[in-house]
N, C-alpha and C. Protein backbone atom coordinates (compact mmCIF):
# COMPACT_ATOMS: atom_id res chain seq x y z
N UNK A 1 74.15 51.81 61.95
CA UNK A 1 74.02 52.50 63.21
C UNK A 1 72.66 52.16 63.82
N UNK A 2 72.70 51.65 65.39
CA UNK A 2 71.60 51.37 65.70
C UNK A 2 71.28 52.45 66.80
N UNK A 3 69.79 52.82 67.17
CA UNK A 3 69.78 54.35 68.15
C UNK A 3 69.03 53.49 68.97
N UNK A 4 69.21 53.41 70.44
CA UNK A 4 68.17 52.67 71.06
C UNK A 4 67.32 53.72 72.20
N UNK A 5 66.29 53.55 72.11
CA UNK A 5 65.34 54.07 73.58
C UNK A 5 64.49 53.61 74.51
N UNK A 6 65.30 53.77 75.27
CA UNK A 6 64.76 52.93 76.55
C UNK A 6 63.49 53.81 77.15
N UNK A 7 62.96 53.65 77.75
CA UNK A 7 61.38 54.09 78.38
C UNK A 7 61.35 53.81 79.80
N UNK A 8 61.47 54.54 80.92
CA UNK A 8 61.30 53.86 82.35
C UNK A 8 60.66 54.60 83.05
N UNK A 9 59.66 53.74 83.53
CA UNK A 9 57.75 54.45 84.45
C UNK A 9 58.20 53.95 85.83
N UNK A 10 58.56 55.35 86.39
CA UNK A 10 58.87 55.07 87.72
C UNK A 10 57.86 55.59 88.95
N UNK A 11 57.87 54.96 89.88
CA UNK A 11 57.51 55.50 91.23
C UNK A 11 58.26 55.54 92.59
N UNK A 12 58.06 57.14 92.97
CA UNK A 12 59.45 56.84 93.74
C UNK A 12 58.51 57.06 95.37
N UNK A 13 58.84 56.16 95.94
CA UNK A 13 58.43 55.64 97.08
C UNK A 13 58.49 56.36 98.31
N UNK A 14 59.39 56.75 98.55
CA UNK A 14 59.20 57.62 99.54
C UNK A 14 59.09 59.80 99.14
N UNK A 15 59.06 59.81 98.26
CA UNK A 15 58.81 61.24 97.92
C UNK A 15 57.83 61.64 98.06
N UNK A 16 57.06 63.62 99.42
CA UNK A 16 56.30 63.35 99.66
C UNK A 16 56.01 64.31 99.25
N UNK A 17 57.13 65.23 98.04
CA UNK A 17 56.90 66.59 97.61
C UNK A 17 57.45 66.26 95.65
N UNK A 18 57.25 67.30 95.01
CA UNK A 18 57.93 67.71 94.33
C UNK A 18 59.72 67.92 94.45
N UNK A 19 60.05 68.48 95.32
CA UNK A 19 61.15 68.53 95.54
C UNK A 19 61.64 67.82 95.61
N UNK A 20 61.45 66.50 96.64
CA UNK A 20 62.24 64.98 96.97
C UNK A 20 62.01 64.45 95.48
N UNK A 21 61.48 64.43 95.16
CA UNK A 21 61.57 63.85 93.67
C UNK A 21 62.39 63.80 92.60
N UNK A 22 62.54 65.37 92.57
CA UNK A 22 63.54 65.94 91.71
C UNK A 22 64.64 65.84 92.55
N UNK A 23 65.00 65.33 93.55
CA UNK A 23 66.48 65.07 94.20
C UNK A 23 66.31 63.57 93.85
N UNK A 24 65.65 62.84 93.68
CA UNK A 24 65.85 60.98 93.67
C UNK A 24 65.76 61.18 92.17
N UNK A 25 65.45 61.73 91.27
CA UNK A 25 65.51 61.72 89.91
C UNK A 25 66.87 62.10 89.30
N UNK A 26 66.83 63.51 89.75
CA UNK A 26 68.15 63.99 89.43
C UNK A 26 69.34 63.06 90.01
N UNK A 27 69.28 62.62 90.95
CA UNK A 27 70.51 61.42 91.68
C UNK A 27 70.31 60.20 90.64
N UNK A 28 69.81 60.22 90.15
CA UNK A 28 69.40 58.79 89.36
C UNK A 28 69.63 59.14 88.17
N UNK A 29 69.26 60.05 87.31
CA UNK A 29 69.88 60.91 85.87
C UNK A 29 70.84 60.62 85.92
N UNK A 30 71.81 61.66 87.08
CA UNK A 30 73.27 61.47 87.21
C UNK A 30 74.15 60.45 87.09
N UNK A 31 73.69 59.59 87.53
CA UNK A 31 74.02 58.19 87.86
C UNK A 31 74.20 57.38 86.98
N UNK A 32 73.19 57.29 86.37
CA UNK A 32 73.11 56.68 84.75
C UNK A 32 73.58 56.96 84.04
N UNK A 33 73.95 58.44 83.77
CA UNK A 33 74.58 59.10 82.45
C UNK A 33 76.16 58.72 83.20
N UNK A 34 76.48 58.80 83.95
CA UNK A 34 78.33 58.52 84.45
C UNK A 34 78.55 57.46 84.29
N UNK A 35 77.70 56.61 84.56
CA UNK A 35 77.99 55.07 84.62
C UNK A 35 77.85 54.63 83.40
N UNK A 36 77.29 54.83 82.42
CA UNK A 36 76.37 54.09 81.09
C UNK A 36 77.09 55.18 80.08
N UNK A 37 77.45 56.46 79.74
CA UNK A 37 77.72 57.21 78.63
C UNK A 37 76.46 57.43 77.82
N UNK A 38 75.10 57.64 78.26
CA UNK A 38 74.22 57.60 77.55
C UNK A 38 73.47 59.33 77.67
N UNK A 39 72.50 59.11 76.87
CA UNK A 39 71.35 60.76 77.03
C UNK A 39 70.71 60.20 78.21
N UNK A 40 69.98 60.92 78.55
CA UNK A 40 68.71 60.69 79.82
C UNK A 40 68.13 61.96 80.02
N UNK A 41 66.88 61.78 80.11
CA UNK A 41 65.85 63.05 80.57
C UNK A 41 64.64 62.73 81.04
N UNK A 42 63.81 63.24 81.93
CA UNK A 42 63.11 63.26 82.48
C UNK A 42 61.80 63.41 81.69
N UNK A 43 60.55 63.03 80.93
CA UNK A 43 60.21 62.79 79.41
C UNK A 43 58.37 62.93 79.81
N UNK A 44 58.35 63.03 81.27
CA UNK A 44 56.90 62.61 81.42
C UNK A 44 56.46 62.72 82.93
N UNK A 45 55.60 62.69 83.25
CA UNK A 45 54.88 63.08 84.61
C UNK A 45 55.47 63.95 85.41
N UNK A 46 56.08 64.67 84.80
CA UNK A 46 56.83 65.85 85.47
C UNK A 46 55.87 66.65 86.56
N UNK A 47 54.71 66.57 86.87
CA UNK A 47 54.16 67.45 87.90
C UNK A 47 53.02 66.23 89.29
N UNK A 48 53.72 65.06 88.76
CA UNK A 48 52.98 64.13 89.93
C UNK A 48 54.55 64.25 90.98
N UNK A 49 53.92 63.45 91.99
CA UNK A 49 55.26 63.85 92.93
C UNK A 49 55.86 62.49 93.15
N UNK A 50 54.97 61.24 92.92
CA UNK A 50 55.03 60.19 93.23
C UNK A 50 55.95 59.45 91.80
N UNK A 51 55.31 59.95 90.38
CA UNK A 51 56.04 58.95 89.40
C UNK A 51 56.92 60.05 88.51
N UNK A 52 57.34 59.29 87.99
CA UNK A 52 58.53 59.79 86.65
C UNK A 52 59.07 58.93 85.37
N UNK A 53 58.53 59.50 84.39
CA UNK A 53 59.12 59.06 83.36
C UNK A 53 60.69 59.29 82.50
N UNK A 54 61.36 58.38 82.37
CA UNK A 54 62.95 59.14 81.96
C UNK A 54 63.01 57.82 80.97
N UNK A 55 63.81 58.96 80.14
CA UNK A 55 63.87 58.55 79.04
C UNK A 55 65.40 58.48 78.35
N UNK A 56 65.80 57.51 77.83
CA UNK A 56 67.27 57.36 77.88
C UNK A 56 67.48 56.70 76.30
N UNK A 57 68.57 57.50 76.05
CA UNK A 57 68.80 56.85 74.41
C UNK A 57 70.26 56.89 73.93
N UNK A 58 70.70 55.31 73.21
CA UNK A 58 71.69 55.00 73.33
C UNK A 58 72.48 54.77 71.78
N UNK A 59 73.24 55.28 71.29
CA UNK A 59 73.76 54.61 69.94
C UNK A 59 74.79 53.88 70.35
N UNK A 60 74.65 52.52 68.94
CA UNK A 60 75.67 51.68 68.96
C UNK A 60 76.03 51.21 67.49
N UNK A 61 76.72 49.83 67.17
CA UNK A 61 76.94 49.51 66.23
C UNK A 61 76.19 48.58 65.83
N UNK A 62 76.00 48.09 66.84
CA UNK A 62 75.34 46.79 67.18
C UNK A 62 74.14 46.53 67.83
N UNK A 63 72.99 45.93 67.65
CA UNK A 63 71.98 45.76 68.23
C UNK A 63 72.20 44.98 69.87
N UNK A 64 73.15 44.22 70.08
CA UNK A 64 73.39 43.23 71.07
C UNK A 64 73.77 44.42 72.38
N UNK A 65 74.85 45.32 71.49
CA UNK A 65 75.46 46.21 72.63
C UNK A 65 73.80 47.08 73.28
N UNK A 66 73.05 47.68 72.28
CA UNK A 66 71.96 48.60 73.21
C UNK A 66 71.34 47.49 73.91
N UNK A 67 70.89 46.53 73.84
CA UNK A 67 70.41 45.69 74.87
C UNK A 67 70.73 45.01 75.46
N UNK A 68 72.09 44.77 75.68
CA UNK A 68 73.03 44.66 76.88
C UNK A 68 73.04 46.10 77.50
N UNK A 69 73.27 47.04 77.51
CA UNK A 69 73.04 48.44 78.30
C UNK A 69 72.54 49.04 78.87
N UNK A 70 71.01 48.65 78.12
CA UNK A 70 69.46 48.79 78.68
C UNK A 70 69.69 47.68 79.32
N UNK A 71 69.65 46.34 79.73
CA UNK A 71 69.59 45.65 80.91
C UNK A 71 70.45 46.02 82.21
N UNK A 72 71.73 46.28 81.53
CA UNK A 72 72.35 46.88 83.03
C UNK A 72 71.62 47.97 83.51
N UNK A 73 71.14 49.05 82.48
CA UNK A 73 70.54 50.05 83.17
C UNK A 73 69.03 49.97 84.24
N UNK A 74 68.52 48.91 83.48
CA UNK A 74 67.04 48.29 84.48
C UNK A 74 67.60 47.75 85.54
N UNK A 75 69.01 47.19 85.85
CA UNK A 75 69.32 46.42 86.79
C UNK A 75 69.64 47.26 87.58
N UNK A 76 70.21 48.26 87.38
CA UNK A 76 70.98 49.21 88.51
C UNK A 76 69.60 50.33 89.41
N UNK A 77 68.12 50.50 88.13
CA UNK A 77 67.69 50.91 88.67
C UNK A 77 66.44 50.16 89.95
N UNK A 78 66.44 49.05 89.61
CA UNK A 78 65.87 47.84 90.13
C UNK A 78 66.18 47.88 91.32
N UNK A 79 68.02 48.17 91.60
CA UNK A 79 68.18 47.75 93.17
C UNK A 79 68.39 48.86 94.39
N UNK A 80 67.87 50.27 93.45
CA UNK A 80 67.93 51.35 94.12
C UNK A 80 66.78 51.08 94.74
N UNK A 81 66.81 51.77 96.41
CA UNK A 81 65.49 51.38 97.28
C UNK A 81 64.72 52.32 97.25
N UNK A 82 64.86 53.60 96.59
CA UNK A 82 63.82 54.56 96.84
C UNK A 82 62.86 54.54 95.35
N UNK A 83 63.19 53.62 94.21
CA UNK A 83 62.26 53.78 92.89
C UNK A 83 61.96 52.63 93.25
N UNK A 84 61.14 52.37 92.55
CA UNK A 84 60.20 50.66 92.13
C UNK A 84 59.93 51.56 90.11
N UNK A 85 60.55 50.46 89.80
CA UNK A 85 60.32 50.12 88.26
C UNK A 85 59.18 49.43 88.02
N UNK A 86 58.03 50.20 87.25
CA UNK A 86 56.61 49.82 86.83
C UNK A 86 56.71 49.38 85.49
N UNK A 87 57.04 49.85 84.71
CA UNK A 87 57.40 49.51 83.25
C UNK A 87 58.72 49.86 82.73
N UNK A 88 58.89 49.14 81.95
CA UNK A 88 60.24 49.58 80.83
C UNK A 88 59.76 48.88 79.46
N UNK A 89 59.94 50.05 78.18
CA UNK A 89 60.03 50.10 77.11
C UNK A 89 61.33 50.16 76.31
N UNK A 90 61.25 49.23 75.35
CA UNK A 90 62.58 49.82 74.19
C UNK A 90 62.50 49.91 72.59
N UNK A 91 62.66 50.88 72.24
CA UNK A 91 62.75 50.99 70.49
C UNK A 91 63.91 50.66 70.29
N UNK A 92 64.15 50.10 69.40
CA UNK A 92 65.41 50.03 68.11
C UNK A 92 64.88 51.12 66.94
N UNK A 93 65.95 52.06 66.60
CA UNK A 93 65.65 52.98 65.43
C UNK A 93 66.58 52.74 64.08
């Protein structure tokens, strides 16, 4: 059994509150977990208004499958226009 965790340091671009944030986050949580079958949570900078850390973790059988998953998942968040992706991290456990 392989557990994977992905790591993603976001900034969301047009958010000029707390609130807009937690609506482009939460739309983006959502999103990921329907599309992907994975965990996701919000893991870090929870009180800047501008970035967000989320944190997403995936079991498989296979090492190939979590990092095929984690790439779709960087890809999908890549072409959303309101984040810009600063970093991404991944463990294998």
């Amino acid at each position: 059994m392989i557990v994977g965790l992905l790591t993603l340091d976001l900034h969301i671009l047009e958010a000029q509150s707390l609130k807009e944030k937690r609506f482009v986050i939460k739309s983006l949580i959502e999103r990921i977990k329907n599309k992907f079958n994975v965990s996701v949570a919000e893991v870090d900078a929870n009180d800047l208004w501008q970035r967000a850390v989320i944190g997403i973790a995936f079991v498989s059988n296979e090492t190939v499958m979590v990092n095929k998953v984690f790439e779709q998942i960087r890809n999908l968040v890549t072409v959303i226009h309101s984040v810009e992706l600063i970093n991404s991290t991944t463990e294998l456990l």
